[in-house]
N, C-alpha and C. Protein backbone atom coordinates (compact mmCIF):
# COMPACT_ATOMS: atom_id res chain seq x y z
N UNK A 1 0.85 -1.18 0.00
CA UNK A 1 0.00 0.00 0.00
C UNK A 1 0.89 1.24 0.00
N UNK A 2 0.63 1.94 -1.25
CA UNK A 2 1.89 3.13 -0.91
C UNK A 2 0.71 4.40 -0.84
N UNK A 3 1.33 5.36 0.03
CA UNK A 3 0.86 6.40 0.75
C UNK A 3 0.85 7.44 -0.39
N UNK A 4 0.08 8.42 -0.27
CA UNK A 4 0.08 9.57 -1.58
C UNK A 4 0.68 10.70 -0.44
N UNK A 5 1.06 11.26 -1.49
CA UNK A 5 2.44 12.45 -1.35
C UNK A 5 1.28 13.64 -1.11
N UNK A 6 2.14 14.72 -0.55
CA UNK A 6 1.71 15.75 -0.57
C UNK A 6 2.96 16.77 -1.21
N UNK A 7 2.61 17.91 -2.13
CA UNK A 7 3.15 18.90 -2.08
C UNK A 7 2.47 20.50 -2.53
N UNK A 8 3.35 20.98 -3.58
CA UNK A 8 2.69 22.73 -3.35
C UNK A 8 1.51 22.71 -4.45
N UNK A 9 1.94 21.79 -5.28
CA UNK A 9 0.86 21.66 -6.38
C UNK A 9 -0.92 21.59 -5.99
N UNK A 10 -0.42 20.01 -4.95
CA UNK A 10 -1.27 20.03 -4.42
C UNK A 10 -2.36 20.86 -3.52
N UNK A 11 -1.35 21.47 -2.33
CA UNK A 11 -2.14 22.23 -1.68
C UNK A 11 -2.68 23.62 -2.38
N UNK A 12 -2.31 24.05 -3.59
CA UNK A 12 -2.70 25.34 -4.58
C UNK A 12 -3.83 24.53 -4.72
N UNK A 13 -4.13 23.55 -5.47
CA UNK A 13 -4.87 23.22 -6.10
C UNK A 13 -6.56 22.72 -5.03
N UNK A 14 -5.93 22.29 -3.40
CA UNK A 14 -6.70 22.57 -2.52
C UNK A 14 -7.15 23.97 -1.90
N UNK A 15 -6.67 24.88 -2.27
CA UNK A 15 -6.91 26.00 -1.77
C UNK A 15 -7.95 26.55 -2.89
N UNK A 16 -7.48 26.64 -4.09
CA UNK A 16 -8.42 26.67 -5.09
C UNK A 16 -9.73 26.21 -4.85
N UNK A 17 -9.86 24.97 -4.86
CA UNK A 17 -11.47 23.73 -5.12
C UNK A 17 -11.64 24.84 -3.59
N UNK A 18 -11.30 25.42 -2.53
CA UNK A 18 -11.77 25.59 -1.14
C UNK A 18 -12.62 26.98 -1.48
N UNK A 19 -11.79 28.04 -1.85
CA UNK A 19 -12.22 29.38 -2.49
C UNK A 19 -13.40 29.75 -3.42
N UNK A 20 -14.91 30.50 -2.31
CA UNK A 20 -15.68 30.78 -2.94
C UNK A 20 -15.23 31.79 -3.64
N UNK A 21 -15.45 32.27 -5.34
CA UNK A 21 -14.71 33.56 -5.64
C UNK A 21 -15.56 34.37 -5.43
N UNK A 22 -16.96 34.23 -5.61
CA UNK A 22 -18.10 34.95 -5.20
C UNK A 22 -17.80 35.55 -3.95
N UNK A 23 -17.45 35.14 -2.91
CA UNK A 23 -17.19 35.71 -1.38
C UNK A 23 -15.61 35.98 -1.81
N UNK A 24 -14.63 35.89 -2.11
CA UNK A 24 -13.53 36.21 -2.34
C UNK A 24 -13.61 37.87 -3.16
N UNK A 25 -13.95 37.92 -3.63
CA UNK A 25 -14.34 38.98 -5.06
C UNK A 25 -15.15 40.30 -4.28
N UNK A 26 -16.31 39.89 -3.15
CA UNK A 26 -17.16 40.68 -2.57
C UNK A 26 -16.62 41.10 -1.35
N UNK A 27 -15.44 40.42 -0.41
CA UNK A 27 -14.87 40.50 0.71
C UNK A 27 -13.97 41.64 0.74
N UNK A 28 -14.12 42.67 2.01
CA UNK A 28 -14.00 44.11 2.17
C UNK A 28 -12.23 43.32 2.59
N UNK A 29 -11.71 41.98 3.20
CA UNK A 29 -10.31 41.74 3.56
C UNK A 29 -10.33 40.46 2.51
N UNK A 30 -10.13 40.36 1.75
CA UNK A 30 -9.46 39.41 1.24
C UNK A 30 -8.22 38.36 1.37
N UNK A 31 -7.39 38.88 2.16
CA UNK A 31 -6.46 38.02 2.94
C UNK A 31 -6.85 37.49 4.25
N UNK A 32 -7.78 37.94 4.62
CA UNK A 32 -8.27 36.98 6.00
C UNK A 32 -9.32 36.38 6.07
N UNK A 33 -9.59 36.37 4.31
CA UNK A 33 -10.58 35.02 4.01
C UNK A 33 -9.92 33.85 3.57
N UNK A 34 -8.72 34.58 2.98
CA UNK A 34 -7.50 33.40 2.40
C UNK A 34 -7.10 32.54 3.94
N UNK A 35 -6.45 33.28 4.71
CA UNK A 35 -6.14 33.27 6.11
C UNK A 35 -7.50 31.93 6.81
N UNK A 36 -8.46 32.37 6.93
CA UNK A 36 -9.44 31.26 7.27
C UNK A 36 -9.30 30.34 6.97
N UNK A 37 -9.22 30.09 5.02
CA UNK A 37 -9.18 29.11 4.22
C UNK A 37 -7.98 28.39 4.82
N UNK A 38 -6.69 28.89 4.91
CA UNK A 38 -5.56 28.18 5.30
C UNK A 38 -5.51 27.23 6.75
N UNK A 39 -6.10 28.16 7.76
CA UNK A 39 -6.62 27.58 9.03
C UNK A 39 -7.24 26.05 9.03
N UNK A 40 -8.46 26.75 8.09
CA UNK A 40 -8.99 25.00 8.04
C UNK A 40 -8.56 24.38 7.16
N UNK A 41 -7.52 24.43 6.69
CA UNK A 41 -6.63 23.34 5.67
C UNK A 41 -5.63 22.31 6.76
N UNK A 42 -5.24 22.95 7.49
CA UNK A 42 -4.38 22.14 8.25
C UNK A 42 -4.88 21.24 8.92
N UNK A 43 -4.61 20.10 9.11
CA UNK A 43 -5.00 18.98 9.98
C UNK A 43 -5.19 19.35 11.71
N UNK A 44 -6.17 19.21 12.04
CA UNK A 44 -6.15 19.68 13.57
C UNK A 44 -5.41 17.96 14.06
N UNK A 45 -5.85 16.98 13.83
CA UNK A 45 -5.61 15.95 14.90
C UNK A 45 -4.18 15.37 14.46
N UNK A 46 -3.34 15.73 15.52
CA UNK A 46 -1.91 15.03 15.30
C UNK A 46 -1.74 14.15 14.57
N UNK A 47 -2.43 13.23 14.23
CA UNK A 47 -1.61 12.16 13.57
C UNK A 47 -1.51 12.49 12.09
N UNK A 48 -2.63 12.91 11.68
CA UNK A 48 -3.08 13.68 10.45
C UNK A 48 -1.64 14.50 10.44
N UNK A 49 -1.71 15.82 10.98
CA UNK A 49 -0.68 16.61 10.70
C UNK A 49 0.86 16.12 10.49
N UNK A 50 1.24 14.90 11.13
CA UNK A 50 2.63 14.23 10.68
C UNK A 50 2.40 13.83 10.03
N UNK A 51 1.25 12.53 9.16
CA UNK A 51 1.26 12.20 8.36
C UNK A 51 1.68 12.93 7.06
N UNK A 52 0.50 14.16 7.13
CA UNK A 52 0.70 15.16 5.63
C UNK A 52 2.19 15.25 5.72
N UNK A 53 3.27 16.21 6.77
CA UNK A 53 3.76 16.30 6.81
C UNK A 53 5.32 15.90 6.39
N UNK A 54 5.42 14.10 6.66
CA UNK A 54 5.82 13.00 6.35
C UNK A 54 5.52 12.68 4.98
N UNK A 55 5.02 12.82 4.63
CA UNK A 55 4.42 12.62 3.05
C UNK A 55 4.58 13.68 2.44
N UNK A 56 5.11 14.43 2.38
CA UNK A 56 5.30 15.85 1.75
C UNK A 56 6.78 15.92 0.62
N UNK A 57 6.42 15.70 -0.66
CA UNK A 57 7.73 16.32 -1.54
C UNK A 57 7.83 17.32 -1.70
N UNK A 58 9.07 17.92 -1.68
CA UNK A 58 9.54 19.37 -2.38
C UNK A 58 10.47 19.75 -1.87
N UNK A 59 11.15 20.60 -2.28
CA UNK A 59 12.13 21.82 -2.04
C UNK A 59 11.29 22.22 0.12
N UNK A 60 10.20 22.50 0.26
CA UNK A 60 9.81 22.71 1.28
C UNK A 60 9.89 21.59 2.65
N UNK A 61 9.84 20.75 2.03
CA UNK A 61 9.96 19.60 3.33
C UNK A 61 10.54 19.87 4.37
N UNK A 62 11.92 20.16 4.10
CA UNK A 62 12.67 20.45 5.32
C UNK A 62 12.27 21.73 6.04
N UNK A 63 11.88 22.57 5.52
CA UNK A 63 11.17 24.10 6.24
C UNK A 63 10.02 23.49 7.12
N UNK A 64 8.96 22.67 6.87
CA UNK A 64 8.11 22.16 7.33
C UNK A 64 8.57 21.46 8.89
N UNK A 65 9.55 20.66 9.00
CA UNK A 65 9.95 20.29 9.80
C UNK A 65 11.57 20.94 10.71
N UNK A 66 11.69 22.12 10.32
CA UNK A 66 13.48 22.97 11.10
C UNK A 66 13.25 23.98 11.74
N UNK A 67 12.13 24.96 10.80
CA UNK A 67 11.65 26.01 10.87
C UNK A 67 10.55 26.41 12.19
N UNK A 68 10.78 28.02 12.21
CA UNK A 68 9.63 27.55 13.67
C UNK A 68 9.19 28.80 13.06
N UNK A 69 8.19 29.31 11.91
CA UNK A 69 7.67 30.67 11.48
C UNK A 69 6.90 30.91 12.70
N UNK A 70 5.56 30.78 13.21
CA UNK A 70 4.80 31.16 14.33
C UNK A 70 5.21 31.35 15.85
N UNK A 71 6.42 30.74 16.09
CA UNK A 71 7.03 30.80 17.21
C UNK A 71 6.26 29.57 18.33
N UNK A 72 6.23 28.36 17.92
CA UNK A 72 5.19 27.37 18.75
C UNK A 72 6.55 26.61 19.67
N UNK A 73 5.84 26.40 20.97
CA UNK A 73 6.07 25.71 21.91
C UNK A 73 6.86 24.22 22.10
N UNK A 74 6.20 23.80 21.25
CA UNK A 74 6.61 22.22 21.32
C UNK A 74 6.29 22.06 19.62
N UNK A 75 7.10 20.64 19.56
CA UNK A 75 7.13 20.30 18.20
C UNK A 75 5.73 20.52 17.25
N UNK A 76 4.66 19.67 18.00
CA UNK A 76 3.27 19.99 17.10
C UNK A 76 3.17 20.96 16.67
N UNK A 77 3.20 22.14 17.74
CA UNK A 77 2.69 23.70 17.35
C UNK A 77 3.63 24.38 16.54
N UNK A 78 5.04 23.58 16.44
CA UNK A 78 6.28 24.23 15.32
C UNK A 78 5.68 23.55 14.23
N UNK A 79 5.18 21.92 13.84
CA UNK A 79 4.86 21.62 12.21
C UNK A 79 3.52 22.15 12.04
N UNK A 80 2.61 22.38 12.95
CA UNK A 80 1.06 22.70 12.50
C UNK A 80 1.36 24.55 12.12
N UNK A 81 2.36 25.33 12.96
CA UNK A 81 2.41 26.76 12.45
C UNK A 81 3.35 26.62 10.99
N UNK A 82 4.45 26.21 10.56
CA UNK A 82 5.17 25.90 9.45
C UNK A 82 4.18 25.08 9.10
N UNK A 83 3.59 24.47 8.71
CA UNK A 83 2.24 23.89 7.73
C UNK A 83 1.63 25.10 7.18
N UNK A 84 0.74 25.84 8.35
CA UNK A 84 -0.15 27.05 8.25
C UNK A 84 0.76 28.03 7.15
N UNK A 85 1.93 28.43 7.48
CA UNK A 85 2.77 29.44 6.89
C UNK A 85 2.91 29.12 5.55
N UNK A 86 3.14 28.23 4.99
CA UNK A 86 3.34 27.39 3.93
C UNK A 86 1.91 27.74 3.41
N UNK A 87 0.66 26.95 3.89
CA UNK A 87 -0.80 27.25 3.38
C UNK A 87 -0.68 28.53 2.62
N UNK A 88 -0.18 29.75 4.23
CA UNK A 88 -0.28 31.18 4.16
C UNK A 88 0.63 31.46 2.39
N UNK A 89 1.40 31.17 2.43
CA UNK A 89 2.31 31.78 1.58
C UNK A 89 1.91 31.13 -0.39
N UNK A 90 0.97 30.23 -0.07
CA UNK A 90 0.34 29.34 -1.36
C UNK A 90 -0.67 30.08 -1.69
N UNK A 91 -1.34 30.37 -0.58
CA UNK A 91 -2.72 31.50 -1.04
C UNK A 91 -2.40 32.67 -1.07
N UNK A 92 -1.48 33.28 -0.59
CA UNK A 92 -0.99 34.57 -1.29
C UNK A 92 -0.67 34.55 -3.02
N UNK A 93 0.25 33.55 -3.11
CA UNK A 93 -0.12 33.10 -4.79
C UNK A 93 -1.03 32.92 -5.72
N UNK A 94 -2.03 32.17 -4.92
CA UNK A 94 -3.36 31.86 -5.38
C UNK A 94 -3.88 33.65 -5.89
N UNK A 95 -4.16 34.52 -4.72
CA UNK A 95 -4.50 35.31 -4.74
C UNK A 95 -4.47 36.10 -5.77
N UNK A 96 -2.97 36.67 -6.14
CA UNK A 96 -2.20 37.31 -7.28
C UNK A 96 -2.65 36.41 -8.66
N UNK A 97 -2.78 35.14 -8.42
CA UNK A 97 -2.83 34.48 -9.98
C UNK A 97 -4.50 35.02 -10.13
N UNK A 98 -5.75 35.01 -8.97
CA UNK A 98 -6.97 35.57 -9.37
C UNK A 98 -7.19 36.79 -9.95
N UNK A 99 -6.52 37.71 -9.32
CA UNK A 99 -6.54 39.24 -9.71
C UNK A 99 -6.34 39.27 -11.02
N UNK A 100 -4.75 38.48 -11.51
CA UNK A 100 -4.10 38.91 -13.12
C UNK A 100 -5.15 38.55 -13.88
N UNK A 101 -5.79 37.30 -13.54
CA UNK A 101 -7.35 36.38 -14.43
C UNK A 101 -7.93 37.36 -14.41
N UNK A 102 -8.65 38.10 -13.79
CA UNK A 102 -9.64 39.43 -13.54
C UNK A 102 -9.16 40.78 -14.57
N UNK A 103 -7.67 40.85 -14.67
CA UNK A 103 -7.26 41.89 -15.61
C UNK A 103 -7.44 41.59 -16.92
């Protein structure tokens, strides 16, 4: 049984299918609807969150697991904030690629 991968492709492409553009398009903050979206992307229940984690190709892997962007306590709260940041920094992309579509 082999496990499916995670990487940036992927999670763009989850952030996407997640994004009403209708509420995206009409929203007075637009980054802290992205921001929401990213929130509930991350796995709340530990095992989940190593798994993705563990399963993750790319250039990013190691940031996911060295890095401490949010400043968390113990290991969980260092991969679930470096998860989030990562989310954060995919939907900022997302974002910019909607607007240029709109021009």
């Amino acid at each position: 049984m082999s496990k499916e991968t995670n990487n940036t492709w992927k999670m763009k492409k989850e952030i996407k299918d997640t994004i009403d553009l209708e509420h995206l398009k009409n929203s007075q903050y637009p980054e802290d609807y992205l921001h929401e979206i990213c929130d509930s992307l991350v796995p709340v229940y530990n095992h989940q969150l190593i798994d993705f984690c563990s399963h993750f190709e790319g250039e990013e892997y190691w940031d996911l697991w060295i890095h401490n962007e949010l400043g968390g306590d113990d290991p969980l709260s260092i991969l679930r904030g470096n998860l989030y940041a990562l989310y954060s920094i995919l939907a900022s992309t997302v974002l910019e690629e909607i607007r240029e579509e709109e021009e």
